[in-house]
Structures are given as structure tokens and as C-alpha cells.
C-alpha atoms as a PDB file:
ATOM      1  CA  UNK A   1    -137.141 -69.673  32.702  1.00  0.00           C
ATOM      2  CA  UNK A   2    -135.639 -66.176  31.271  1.00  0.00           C
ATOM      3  CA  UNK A   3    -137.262 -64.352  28.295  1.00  0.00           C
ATOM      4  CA  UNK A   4    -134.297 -65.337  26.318  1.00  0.00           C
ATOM      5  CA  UNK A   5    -134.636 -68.658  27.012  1.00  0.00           C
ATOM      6  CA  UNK A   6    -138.690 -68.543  26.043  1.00  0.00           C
ATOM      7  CA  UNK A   7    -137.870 -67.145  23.403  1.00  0.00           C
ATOM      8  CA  UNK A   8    -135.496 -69.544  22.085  1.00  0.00           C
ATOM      9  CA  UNK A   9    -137.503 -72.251  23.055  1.00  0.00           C
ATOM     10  CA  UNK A  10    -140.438 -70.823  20.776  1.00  0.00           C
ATOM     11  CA  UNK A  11    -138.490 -69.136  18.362  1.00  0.00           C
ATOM     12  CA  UNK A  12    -139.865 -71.168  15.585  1.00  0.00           C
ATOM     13  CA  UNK A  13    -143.427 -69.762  16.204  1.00  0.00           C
ATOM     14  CA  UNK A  14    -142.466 -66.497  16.049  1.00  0.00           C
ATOM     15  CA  UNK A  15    -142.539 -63.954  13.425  1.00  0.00           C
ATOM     16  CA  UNK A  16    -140.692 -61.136  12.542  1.00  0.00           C
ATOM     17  CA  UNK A  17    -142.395 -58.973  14.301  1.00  0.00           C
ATOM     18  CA  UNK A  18    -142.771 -61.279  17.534  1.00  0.00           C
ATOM     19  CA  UNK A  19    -139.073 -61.018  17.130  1.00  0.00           C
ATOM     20  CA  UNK A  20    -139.217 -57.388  17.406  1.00  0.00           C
ATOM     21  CA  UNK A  21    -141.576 -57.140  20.418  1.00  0.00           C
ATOM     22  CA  UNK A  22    -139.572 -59.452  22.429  1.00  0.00           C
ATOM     23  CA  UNK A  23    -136.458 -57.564  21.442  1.00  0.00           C
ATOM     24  CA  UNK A  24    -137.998 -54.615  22.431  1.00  0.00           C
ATOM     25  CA  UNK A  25    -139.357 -56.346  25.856  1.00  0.00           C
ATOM     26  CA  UNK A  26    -136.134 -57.570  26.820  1.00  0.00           C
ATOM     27  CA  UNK A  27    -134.163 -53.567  26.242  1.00  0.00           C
ATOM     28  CA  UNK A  28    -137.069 -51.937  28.229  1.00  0.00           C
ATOM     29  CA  UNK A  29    -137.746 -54.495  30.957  1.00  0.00           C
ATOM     30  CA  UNK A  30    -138.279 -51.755  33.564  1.00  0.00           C
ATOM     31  CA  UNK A  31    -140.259 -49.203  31.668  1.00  0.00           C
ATOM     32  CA  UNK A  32    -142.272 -51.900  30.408  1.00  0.00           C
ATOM     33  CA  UNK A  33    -143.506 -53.084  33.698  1.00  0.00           C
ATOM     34  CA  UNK A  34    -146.005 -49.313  33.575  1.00  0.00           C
ATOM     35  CA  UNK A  35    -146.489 -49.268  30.101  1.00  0.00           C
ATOM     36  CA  UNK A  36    -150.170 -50.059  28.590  1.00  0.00           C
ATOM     37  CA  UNK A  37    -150.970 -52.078  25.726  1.00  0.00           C
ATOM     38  CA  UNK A  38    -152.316 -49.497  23.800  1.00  0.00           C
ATOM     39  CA  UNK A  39    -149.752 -47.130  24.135  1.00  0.00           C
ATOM     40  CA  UNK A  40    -146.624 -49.870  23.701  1.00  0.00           C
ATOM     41  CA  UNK A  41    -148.935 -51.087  20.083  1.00  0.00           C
ATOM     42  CA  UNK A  42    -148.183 -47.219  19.303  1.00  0.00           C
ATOM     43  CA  UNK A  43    -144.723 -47.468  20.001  1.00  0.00           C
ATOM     44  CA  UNK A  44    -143.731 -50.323  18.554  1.00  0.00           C
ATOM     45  CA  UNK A  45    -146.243 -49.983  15.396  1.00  0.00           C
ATOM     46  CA  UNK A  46    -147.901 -53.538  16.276  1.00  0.00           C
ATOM     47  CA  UNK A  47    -151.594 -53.759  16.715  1.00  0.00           C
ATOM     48  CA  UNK A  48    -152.889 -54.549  20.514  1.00  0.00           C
ATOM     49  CA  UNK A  49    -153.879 -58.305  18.942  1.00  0.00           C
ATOM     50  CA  UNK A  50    -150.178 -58.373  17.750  1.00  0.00           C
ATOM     51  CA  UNK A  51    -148.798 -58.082  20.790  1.00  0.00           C
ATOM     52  CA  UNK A  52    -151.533 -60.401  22.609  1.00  0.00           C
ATOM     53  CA  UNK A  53    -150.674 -63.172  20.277  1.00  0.00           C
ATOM     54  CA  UNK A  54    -146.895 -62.952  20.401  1.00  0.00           C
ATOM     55  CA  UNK A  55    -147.708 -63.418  24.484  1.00  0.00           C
ATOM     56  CA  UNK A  56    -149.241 -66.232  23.886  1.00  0.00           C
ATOM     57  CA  UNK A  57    -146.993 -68.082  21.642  1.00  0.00           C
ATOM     58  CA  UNK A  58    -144.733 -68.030  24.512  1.00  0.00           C
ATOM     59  CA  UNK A  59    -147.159 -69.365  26.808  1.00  0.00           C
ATOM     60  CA  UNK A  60    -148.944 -66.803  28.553  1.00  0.00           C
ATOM     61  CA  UNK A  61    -152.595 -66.236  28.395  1.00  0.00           C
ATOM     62  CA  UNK A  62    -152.225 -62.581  27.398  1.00  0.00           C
ATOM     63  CA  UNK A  63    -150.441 -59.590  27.777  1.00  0.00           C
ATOM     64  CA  UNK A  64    -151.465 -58.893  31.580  1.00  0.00           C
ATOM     65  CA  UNK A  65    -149.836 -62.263  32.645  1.00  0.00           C
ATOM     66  CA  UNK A  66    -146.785 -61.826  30.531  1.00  0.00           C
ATOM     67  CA  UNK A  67    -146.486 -58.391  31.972  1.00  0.00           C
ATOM     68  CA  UNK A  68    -146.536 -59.836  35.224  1.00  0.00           C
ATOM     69  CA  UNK A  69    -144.240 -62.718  34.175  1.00  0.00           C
ATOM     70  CA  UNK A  70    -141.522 -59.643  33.404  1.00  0.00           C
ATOM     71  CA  UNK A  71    -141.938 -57.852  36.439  1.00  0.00           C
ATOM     72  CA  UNK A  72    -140.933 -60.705  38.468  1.00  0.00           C
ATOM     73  CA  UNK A  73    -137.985 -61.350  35.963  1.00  0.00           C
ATOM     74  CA  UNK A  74    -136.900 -57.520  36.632  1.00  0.00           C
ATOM     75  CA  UNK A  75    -137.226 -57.837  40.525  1.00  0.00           C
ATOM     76  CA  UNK A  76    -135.117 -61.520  40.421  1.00  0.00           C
ATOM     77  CA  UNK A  77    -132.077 -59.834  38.152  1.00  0.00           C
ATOM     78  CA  UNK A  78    -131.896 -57.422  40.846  1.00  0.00           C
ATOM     79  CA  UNK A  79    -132.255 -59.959  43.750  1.00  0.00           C
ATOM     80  CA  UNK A  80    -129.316 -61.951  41.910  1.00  0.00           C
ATOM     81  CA  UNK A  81    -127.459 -58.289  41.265  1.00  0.00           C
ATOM     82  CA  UNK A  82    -127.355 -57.460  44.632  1.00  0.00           C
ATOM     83  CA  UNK A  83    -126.508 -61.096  46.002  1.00  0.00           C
ATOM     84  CA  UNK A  84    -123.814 -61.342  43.168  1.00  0.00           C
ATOM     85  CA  UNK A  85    -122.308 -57.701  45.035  1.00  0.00           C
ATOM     86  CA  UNK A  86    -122.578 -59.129  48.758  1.00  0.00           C
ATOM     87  CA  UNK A  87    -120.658 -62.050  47.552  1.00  0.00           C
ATOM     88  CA  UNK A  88    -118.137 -60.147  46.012  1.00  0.00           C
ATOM     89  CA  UNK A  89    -117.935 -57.737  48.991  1.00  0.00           C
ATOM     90  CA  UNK A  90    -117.097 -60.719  50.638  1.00  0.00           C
ATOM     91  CA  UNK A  91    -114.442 -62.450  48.655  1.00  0.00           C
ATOM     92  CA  UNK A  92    -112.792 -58.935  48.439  1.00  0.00           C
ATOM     93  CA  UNK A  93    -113.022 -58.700  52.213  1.00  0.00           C
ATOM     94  CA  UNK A  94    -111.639 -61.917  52.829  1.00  0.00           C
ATOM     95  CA  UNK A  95    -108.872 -62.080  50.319  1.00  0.00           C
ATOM     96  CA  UNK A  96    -107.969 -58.613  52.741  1.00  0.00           C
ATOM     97  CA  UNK A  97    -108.076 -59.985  55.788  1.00  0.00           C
ATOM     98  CA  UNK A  98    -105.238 -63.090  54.020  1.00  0.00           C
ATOM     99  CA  UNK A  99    -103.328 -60.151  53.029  1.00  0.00           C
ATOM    100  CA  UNK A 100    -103.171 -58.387  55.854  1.00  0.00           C
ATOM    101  CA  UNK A 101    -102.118 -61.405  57.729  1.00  0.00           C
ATOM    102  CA  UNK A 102     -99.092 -62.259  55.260  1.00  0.00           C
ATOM    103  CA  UNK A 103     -98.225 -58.477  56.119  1.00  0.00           C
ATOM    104  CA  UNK A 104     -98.402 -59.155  59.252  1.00  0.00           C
ATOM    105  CA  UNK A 105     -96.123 -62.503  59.440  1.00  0.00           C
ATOM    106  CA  UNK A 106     -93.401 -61.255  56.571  1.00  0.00           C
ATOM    107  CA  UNK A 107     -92.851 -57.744  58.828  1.00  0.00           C
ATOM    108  CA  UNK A 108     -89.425 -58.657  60.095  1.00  0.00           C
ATOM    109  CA  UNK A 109     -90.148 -55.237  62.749  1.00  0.00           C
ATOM    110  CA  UNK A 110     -92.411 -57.111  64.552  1.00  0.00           C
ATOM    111  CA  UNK A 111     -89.715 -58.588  67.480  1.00  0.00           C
ATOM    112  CA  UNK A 112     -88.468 -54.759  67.661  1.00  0.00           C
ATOM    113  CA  UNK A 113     -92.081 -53.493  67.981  1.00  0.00           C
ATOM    114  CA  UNK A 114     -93.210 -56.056  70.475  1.00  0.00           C
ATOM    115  CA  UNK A 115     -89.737 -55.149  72.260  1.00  0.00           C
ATOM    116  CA  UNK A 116     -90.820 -51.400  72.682  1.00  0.00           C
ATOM    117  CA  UNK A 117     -94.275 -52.057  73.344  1.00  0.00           C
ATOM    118  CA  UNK A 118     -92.366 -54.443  76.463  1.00  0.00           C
ATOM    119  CA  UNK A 119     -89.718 -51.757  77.083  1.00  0.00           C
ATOM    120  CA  UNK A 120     -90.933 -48.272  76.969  1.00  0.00           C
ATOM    121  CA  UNK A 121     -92.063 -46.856  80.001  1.00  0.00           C
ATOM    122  CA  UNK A 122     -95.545 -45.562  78.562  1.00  0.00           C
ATOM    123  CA  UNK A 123     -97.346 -45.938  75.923  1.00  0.00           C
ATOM    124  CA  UNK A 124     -99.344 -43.559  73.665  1.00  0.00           C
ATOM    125  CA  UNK A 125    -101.853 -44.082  70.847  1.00  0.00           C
ATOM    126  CA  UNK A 126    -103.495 -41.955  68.728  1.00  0.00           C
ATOM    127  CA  UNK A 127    -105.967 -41.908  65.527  1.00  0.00           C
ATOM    128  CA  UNK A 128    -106.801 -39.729  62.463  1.00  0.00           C
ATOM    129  CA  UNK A 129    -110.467 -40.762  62.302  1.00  0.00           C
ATOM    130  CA  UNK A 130    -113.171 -41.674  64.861  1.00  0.00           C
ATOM    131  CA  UNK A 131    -113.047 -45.555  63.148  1.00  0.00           C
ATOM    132  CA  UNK A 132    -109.352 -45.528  63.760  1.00  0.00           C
ATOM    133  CA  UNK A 133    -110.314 -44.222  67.074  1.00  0.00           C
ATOM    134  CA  UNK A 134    -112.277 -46.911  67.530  1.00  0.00           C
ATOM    135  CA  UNK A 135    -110.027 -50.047  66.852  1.00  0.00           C
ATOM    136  CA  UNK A 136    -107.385 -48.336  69.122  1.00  0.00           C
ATOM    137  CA  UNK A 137    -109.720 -48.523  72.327  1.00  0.00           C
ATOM    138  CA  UNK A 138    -110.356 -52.078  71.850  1.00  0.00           C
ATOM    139  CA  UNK A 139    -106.687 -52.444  71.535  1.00  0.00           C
ATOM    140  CA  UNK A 140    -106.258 -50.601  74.542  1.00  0.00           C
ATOM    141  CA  UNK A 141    -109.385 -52.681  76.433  1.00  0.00           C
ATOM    142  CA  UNK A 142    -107.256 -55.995  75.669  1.00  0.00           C
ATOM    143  CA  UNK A 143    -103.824 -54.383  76.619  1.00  0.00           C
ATOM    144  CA  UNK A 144    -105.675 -53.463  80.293  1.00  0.00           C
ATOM    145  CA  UNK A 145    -106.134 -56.906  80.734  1.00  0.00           C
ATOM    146  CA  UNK A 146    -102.986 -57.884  80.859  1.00  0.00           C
ATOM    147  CA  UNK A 147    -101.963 -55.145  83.122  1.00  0.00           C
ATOM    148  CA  UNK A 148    -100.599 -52.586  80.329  1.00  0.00           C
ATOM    149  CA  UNK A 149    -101.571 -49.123  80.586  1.00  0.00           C
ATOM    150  CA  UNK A 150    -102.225 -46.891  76.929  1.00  0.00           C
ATOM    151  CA  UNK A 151    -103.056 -43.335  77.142  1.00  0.00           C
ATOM    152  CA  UNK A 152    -104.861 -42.495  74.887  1.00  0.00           C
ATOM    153  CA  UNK A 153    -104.941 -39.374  72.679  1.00  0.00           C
ATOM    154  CA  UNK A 154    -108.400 -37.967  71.680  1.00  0.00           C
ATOM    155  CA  UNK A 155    -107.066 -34.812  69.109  1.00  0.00           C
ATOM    156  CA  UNK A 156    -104.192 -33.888  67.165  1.00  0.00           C
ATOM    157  CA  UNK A 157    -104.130 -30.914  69.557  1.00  0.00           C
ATOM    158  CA  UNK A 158    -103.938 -32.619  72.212  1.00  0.00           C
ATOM    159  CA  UNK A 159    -101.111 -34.850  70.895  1.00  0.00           C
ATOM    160  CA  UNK A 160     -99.298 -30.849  70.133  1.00  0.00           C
ATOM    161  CA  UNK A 161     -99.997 -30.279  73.991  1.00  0.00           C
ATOM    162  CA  UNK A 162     -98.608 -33.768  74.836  1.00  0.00           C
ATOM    163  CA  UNK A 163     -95.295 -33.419  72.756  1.00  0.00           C
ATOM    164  CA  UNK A 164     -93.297 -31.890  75.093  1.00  0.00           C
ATOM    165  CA  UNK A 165     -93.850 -34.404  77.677  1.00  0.00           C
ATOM    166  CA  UNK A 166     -92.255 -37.158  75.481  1.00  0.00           C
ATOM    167  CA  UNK A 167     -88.883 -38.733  75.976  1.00  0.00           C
ATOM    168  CA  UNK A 168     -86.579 -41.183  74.347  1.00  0.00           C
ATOM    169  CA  UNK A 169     -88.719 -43.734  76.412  1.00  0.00           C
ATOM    170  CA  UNK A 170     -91.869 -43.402  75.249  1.00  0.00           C
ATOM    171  CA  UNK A 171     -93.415 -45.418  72.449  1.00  0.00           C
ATOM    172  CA  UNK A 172     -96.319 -43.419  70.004  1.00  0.00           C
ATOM    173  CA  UNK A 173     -98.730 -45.718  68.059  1.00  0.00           C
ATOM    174  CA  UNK A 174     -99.913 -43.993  65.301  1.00  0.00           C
ATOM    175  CA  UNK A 175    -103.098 -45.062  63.487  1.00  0.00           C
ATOM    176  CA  UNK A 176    -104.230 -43.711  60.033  1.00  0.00           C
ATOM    177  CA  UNK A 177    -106.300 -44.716  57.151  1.00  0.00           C
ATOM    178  CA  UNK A 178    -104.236 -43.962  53.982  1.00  0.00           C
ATOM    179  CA  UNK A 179    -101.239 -42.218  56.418  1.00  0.00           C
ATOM    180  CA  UNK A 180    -101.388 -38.818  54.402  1.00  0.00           C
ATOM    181  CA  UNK A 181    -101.348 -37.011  57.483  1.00  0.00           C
ATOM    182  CA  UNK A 182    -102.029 -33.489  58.387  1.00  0.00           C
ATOM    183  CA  UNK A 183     -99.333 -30.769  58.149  1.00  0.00           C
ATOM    184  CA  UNK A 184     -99.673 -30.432  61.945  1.00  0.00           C
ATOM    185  CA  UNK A 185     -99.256 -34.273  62.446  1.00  0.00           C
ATOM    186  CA  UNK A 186     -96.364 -33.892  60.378  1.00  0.00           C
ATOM    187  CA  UNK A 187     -94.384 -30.586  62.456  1.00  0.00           C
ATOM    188  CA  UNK A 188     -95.295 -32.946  65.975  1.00  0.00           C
ATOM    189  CA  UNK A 189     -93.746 -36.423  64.254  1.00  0.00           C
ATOM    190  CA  UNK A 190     -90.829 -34.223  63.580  1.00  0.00           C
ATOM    191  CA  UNK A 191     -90.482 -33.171  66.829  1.00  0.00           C
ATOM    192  CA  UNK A 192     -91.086 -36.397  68.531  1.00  0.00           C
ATOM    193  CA  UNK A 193     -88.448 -38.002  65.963  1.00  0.00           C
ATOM    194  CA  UNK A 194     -86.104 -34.845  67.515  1.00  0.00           C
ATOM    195  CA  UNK A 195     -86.901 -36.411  71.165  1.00  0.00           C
ATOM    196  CA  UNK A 196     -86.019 -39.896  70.010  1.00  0.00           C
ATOM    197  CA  UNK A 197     -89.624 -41.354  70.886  1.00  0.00           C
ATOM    198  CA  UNK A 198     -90.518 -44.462  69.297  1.00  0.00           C
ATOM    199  CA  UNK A 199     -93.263 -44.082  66.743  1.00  0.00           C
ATOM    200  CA  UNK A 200     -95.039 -46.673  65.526  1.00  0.00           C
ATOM    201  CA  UNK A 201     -97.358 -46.306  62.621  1.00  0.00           C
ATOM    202  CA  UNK A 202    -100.399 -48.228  61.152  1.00  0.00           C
ATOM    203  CA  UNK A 203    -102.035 -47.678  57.968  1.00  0.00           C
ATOM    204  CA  UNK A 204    -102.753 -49.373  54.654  1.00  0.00           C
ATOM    205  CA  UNK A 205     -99.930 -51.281  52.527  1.00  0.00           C
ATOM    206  CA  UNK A 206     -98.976 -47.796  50.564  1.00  0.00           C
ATOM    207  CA  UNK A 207     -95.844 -45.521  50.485  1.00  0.00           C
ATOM    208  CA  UNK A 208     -97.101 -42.809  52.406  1.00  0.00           C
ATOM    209  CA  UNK A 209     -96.217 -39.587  54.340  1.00  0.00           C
ATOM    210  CA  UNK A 210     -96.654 -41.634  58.756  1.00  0.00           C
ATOM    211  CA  UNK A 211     -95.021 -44.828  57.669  1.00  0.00           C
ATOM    212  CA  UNK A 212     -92.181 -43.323  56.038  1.00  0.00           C
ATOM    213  CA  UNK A 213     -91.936 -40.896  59.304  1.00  0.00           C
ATOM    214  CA  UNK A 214     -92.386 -43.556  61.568  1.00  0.00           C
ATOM    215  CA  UNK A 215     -89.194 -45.978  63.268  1.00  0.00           C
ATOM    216  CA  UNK A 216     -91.713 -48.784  62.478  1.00  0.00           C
ATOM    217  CA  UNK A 217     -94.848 -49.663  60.258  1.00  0.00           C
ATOM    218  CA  UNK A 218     -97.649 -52.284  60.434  1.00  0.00           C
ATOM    219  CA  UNK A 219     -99.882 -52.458  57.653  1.00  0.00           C
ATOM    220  CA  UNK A 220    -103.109 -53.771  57.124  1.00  0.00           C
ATOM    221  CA  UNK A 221    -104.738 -54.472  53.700  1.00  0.00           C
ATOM    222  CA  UNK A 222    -108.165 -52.421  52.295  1.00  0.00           C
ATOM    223  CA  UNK A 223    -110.175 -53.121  48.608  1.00  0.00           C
ATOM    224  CA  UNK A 224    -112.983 -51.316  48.987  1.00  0.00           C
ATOM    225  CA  UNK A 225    -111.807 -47.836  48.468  1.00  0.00           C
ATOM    226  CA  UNK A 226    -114.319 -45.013  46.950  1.00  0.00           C
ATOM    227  CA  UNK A 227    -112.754 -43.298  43.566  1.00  0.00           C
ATOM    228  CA  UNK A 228    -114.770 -40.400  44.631  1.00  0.00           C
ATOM    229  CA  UNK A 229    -113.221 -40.082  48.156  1.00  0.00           C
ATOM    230  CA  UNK A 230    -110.697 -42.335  49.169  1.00  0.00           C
ATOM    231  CA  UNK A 231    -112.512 -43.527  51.656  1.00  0.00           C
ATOM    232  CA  UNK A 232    -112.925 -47.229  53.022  1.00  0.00           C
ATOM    233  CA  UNK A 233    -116.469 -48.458  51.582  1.00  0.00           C
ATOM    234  CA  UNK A 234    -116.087 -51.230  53.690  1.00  0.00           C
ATOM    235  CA  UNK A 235    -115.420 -52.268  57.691  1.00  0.00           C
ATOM    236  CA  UNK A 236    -112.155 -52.081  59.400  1.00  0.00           C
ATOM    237  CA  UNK A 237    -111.885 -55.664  60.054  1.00  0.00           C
ATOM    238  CA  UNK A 238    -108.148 -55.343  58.541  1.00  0.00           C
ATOM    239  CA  UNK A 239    -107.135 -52.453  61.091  1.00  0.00           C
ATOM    240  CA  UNK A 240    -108.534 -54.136  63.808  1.00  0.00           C
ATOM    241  CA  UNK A 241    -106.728 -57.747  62.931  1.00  0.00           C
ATOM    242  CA  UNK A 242    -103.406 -56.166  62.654  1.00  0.00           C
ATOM    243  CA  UNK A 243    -103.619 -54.575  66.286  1.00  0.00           C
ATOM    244  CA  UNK A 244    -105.351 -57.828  67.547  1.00  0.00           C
ATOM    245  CA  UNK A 245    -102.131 -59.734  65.797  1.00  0.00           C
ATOM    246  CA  UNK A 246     -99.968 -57.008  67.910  1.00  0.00           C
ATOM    247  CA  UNK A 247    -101.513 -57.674  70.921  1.00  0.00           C
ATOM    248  CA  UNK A 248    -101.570 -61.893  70.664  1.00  0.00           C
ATOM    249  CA  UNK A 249     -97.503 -61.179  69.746  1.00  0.00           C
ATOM    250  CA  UNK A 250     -96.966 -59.254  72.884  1.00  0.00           C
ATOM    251  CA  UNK A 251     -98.844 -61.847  74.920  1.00  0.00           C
ATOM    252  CA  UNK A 252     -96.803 -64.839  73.450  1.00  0.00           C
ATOM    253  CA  UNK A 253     -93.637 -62.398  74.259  1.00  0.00           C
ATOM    254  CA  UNK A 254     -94.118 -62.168  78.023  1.00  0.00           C
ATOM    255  CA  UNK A 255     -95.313 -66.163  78.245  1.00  0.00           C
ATOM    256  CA  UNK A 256     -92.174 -66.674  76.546  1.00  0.00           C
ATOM    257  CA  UNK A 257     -90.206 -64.356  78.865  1.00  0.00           C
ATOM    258  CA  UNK A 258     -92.094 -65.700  81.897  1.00  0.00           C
ATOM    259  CA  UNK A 259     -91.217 -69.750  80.580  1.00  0.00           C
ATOM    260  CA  UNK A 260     -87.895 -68.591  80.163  1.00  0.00           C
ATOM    261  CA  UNK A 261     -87.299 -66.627  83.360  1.00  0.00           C
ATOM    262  CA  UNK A 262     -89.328 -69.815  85.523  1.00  0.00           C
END
């Protein structure tokens, strides 16, 4: 049972001043916890017997066990805080991932995308941070087993050194976070656009700087974005559906050409 709720249920034994202890109590939980008896009577101008007898109208033998019957109160609000946050984390995180799937089913680029991806002679993919980094290798780990080769592109510079490699029949995958991209990124898009490579970018479901840039765009949904640095506060579990969605299209592409062709 809460303090508010003790109190309520005792409320007719108490008296103005009990009134005013427990107030007090309940808007200093946490400082309360260290305080002594001697030094809260001072504070709240109630005599040590006061505040011992107000304890006990709510049940408690004294003021040491109703002391202790608070600091258990303070540690479950913040058990049920944090709980309350991890579910919420959660819900946000999952609504995401049902976003980022509707993204991914109402893109009407998808059959071109898969197309290139099928067409193209190579393939090249590149990310802005080491967690976009990340999702594109495990792309590229599924894409090796089924017999497609990626190259991958470590830096920006080396995607520079690259550019002047790339023809009309390559295809670029571009992966960012919020796809406000780098000066540089944007001087080698333009000349890649120049070359007629296909670029294919992948960010979150904004206007920004890569998608607009790009021949194509995949999005994938993200929440839990810091105020303080526009960063994800969360996991990529969006980025890394959308490119798993990509891959499980490309799959059902060549079964489909294979069914077709047999």
C-alpha cells in the first residue's frame, strides 16, 4: 500500500499536523530516507513524539520502521519508472519496425531496385557510420550466399578513389542515418549521377540531402532520436529489416525467374 493510500485510509486519525508531516514525507521521499528524527522535528517544527505518533497512527511501530517502510516505497517507484521506460522503449520500437515495413511494401521502386540489384554488373555499398557499416556486411554475408558478390566500401575516401572506376552499369547502395551527407559525399554522388551509376540510398523516412540525390530510396523508420544529437538512442533493428526485406525480394525475384525460365 502507497503513503497516499495510508494516509487516506487513516485520514480520520490524523491531525493537522499529521497532515503536514505526511505532506512533507511524501515531497521529500528521497531526502527523507537520511534524515534523523531530531533534525526533521526541527524542520518541520513538530516535536520528535509528534512525529513518532503520526507513524504510528498509520501503523508502524515508530519512526525507524516507517522510515524503512519509505525507502522501499522510493526504490519500487523507481523499479516501476524504469520498467514503465523499457516498456515504452519497446512499444516505440515495435510500432518502428510496422512502419518500416509499410515503407517497405507501399515503395512502388522496389521491382526497379531488385531489377538493378539483378542487372548491374557489380555492386557497391557503402555507410556513413560504423552501425550503418555494420548492417551492410550482414547484408553482404546473406547476398554471398546466394552467389552475389558486394564490394564493399570502408571510407568516403575510398569511395573518391573508387569513382572513377564506375560506369553506367554499376549499382551504389548508399546507407545513412538521417542522409545529411558530407559535402564530399555530395561532389562524388554528383559525379557518379554524371556516369549514370545507379545509386541507391537508405536512410530514415525524411526529405533529406542522399535520398533526394539518389535514382532510388528505401527507408526505414527510427523514434528514438536524441534532441541533443540527433542520434539513434536506440538499435538499428529498422536499418537492418529494410536490407533483410531487400534481400528476401531479390531471392523471391530469381525463384520467380528460375520457375519461369524451368
Amino acid at each position: 500500500m502507497s503513503l497516499s493510500e495510508l494516509i487516506n485510509k487513516n485520514y480520520d486519525k490524523l491531525s493537522e499536523n499529521d497532515i503536514y508531516f505526511f505532506n512533507y514525507v511524501r515531497d521529500n521521499m528521497e531526502s527523507f530516507q537520511k534524515i534523523k528524527i531530531s533534525e526533521l522535528a526541527k524542520e518541520i517544527n513538530m516535536s520528535s513524539a509528534g512525529i513518532i505518533r503520526a507513524s504510528q497512527k498509520l501503523g508502524f511501530d515508530g519512526f525507524s520502521e516507517f522510515k524503512y517502510y519509505i525507502a522501499n516505497e522510493v526504490k519500487n517507484k523507481k523499479i516501476e519508472y524504469k520498467n514503465k521506460l523499457n516498456l515504452n522503449k519497446q512499444s516505440i520500437i515495435l510500432s518502428d519496425v510496422v512502419d518500416t515495413s509499410k515503407l517497405y511494401s507501399q515503395n512502388n521502386q522496389i521491382e526497379d531496385i531488385v531489377n538493378c540489384f539483378n542487372n548491374c554488373k557489380r555492386v557497391f555499398a557503402f555507410g556513413t557510420g560504423c552501425s550503418q557499416q555494420l548492417m551492410i556486411k550482414e547484408f553482404i554475408r546473406c547476398m554471398f550466399n546466394d552467389h552475389k558478390m558486394i564490394i564493399y566500401i570502408p571510407t568516403v575516401t575510398e569511395l573518391e578513389n573508387l569513382c572513377s572506376d564506375f560506369d553506367e552499369n554499376d549499382l551504389l547502395l548508399f546507407v545513412s542515418f538521417s542522409g545529411d551527407i558530407s559535402d564530399k559525399a555530395i561532389d562524388i554522388l554528383k559525379q557518379l549521377k554524371i556516369k549514370k551509376v545507379n545509386l541507391v540510398s537508405v536512410s530514415i523516412f525524411t526529405r533529406n540531402t542522399l535520398a533526394k540525390m539518389c535514382d532510388y530510396n528505401l527507408y526505414y523508420q527510427v523514434s528514438t532520436i536524441s534532441s541533443n544529437n540527433k542520434l539513434n538512442t536506440s538499435s538499428y533493428i529498422t536499418l537492418n529489416l529494410v536490407l533483410a526485406l531487400l534481400y528476401e525480394s531479390i531471392i523471391k525475384s530469381k525463384l520467380t525467374d528460375d520457375f519461369i525460365g524451368g
